[in-house]
N, C-alpha and C. Protein backbone atom coordinates (compact mmCIF):
# COMPACT_ATOMS: atom_id res chain seq x y z
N UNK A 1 82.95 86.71 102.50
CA UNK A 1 83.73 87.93 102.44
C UNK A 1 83.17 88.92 103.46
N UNK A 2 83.94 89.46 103.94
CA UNK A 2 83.83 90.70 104.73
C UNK A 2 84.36 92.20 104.68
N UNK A 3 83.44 93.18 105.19
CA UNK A 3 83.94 94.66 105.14
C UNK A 3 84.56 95.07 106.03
N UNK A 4 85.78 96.13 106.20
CA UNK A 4 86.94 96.38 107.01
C UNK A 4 86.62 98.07 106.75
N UNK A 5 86.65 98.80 108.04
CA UNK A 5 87.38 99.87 107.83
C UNK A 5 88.80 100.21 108.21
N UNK A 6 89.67 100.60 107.62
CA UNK A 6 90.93 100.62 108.15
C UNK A 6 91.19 102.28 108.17
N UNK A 7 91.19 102.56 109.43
CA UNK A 7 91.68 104.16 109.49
C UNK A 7 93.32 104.31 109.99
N UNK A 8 93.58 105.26 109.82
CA UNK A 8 94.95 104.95 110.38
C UNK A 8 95.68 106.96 110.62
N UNK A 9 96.76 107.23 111.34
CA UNK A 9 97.33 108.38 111.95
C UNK A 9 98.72 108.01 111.68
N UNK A 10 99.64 108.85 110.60
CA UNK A 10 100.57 108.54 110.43
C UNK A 10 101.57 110.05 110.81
N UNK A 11 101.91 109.71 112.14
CA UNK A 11 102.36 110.93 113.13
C UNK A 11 104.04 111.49 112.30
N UNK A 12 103.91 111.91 111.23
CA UNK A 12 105.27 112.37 110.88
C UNK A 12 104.88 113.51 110.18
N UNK A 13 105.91 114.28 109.36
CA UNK A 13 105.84 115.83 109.16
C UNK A 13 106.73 116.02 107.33
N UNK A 14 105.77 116.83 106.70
CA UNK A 14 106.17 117.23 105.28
C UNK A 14 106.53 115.85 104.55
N UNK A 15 107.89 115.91 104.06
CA UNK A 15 108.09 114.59 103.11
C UNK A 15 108.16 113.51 103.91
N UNK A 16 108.37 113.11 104.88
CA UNK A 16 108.22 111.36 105.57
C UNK A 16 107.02 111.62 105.71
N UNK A 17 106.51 112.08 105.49
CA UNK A 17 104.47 111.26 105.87
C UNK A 17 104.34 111.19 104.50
N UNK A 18 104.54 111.83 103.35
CA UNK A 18 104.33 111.58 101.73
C UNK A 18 105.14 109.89 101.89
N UNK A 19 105.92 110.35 102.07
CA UNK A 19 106.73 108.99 102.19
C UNK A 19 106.07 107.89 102.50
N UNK A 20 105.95 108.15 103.99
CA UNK A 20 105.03 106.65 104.72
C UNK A 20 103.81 106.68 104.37
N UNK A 21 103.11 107.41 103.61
CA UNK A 21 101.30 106.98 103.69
C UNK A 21 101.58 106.62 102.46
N UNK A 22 102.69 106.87 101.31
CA UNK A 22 102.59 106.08 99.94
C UNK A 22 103.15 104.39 99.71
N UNK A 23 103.79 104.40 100.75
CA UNK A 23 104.36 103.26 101.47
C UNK A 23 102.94 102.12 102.13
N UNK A 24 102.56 102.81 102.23
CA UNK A 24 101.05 102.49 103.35
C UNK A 24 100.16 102.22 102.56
N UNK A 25 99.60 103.18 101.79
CA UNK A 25 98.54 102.87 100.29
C UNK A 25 99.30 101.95 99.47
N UNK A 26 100.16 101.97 99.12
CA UNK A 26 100.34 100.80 98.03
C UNK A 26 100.36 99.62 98.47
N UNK A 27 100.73 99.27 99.97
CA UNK A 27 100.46 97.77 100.57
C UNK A 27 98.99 97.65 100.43
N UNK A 28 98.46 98.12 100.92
CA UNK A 28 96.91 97.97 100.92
C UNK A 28 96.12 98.16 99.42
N UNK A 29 96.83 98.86 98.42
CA UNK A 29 95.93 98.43 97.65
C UNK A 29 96.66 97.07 96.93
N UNK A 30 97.84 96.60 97.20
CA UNK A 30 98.30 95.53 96.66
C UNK A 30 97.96 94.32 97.41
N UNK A 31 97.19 94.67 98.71
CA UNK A 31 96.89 93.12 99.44
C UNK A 31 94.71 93.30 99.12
N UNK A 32 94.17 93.65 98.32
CA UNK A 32 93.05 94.05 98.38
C UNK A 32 92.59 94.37 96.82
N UNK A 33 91.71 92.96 96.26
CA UNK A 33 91.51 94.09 95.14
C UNK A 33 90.31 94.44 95.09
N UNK A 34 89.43 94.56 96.08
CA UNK A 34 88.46 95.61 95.93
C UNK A 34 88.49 96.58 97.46
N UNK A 35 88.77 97.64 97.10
CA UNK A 35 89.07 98.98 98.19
C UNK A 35 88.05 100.02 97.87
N UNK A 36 87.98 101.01 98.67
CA UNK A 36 87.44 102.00 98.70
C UNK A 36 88.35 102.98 99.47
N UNK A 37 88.60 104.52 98.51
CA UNK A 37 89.29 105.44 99.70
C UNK A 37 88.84 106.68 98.85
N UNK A 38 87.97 107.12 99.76
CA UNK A 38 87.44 108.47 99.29
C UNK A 38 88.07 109.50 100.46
N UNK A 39 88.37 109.49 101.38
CA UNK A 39 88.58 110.03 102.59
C UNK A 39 90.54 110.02 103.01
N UNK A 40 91.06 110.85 103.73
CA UNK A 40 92.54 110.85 103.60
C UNK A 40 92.79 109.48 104.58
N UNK A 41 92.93 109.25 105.42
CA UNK A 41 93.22 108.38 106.44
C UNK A 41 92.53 106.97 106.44
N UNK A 42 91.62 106.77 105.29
CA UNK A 42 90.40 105.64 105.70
C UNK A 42 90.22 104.99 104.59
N UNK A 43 90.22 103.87 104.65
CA UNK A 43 89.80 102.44 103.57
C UNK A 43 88.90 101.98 103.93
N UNK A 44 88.36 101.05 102.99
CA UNK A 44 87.75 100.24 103.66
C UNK A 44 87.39 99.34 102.36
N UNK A 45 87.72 98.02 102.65
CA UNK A 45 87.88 96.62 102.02
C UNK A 45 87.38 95.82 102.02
N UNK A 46 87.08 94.89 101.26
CA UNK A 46 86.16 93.35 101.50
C UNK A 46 87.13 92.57 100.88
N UNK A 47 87.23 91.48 102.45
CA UNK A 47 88.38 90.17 102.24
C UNK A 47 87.87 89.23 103.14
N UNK A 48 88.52 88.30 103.20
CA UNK A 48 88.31 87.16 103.71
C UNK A 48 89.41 87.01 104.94
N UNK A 49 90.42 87.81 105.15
CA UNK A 49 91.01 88.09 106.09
C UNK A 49 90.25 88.74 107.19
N UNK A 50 90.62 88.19 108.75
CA UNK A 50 90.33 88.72 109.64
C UNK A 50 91.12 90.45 109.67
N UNK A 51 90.27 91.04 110.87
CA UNK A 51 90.70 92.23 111.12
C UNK A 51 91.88 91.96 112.14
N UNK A 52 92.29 90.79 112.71
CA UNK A 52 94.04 90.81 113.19
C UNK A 52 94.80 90.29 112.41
N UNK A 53 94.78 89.54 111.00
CA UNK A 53 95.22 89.62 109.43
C UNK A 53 95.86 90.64 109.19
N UNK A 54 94.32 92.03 108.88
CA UNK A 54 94.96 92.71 108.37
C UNK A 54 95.94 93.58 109.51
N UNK A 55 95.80 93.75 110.17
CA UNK A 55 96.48 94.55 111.43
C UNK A 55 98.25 94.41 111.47
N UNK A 56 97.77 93.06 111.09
CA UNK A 56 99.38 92.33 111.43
C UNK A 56 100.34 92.40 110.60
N UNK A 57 99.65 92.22 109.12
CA UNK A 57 100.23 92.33 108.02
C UNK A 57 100.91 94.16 107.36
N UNK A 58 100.03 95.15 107.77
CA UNK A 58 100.08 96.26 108.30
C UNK A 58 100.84 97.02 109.09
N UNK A 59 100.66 96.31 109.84
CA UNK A 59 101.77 97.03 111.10
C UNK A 59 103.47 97.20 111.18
N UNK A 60 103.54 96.00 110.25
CA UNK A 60 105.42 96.34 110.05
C UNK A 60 105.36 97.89 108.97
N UNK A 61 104.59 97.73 108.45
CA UNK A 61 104.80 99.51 108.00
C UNK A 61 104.90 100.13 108.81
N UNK A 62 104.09 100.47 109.76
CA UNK A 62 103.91 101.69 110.58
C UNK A 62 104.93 101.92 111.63
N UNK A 63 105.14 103.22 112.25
CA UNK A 63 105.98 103.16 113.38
C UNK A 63 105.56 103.19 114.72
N UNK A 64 106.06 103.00 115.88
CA UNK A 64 105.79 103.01 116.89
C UNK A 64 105.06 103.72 117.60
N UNK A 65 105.00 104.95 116.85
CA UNK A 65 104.21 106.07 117.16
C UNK A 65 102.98 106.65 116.39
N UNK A 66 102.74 105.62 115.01
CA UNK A 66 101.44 105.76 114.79
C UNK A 66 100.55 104.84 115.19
N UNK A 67 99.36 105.61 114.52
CA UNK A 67 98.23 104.64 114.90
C UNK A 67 97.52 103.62 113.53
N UNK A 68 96.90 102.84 113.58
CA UNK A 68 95.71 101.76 113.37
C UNK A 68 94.96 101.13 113.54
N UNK A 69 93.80 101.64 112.94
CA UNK A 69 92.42 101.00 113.94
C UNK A 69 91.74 100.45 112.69
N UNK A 70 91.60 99.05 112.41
CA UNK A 70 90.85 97.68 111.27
C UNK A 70 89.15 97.18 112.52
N UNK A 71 88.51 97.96 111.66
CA UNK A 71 86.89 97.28 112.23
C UNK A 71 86.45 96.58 110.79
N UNK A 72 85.49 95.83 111.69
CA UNK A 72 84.66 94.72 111.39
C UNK A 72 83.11 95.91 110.64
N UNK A 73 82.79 96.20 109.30
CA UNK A 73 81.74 96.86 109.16
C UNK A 73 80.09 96.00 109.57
N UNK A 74 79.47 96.86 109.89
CA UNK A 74 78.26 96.18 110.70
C UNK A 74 77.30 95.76 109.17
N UNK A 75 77.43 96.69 108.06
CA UNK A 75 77.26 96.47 107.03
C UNK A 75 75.73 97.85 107.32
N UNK A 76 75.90 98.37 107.87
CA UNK A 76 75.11 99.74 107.85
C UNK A 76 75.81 100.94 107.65
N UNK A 77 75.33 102.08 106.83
CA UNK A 77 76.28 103.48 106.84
C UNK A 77 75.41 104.56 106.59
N UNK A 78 75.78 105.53 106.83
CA UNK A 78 75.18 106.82 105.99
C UNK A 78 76.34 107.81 105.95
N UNK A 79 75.91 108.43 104.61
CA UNK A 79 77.28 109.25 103.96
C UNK A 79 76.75 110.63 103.40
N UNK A 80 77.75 111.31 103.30
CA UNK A 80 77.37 112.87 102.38
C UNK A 80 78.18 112.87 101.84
N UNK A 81 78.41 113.35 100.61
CA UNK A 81 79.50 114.30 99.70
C UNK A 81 80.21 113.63 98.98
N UNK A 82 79.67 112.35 99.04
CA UNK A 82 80.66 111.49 97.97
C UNK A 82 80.20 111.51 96.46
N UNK A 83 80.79 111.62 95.67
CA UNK A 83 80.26 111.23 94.49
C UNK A 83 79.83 110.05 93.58
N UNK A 84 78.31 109.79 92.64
CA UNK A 84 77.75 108.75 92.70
C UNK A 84 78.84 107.65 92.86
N UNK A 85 79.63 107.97 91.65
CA UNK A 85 80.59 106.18 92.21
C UNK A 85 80.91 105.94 93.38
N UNK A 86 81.29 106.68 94.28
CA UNK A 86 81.70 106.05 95.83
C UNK A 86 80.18 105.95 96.43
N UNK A 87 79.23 106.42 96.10
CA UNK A 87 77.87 106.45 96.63
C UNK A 87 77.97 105.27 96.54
N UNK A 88 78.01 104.42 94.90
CA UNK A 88 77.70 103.22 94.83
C UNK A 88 78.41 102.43 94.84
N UNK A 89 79.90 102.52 95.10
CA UNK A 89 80.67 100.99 95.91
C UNK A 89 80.29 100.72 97.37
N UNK A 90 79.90 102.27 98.30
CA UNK A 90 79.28 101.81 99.74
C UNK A 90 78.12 101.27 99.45
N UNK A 91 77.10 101.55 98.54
CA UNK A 91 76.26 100.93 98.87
C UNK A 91 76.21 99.43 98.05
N UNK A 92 76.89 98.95 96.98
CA UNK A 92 77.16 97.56 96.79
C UNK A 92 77.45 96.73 97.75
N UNK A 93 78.45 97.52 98.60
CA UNK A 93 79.84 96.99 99.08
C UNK A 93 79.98 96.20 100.84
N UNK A 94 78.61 97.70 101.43
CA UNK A 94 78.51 97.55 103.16
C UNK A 94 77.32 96.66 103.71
């Protein structure tokens, strides 16, 4: 298994971005069952899927004009401000 960060820029305005990022989160937490999202724009997952997997599988959501960027975690981090539980899925997890 492997760690993914998936960040992503979903370039739309008021209700279509509610729209598309709930559209967006529910694929991802329905292809993933262990996630992490403490942060607005950013996941990050452990699968057995490559990072052009998830990209691909992903990308028919998005539009032409946003963005997505799926890395490979090095399995190193340092963090502030999270609270203990997200403290401790990164550090189970990376």
């Amino acid at each position: 298994m492997a760690t993914y960060l998936i960040c992503y820029d979903i370039n739309k305005e008021g209700s279509a971005y509610s729209t598309a990022n709930k559209v967006l989160t529910d694929k991802i937490k329905s292809m993933f069952s262990v996630w992490w999202h403490h942060l607005d724009s950013t996941w990050i997952v452990v699968t057995e899927m490559s990072a052009k997997d998830i990209r691909d599988k992903l990308r028919p959501i998005l539009d032409a004009n946003d963005e997505l960027l799926v890395i490979l975690s090095g399995g190193e981090g340092a963090w502030s401000g999270f609270d203990e539980k997200g403290s401790k899925w990164l550090l189970d997890n990376l």
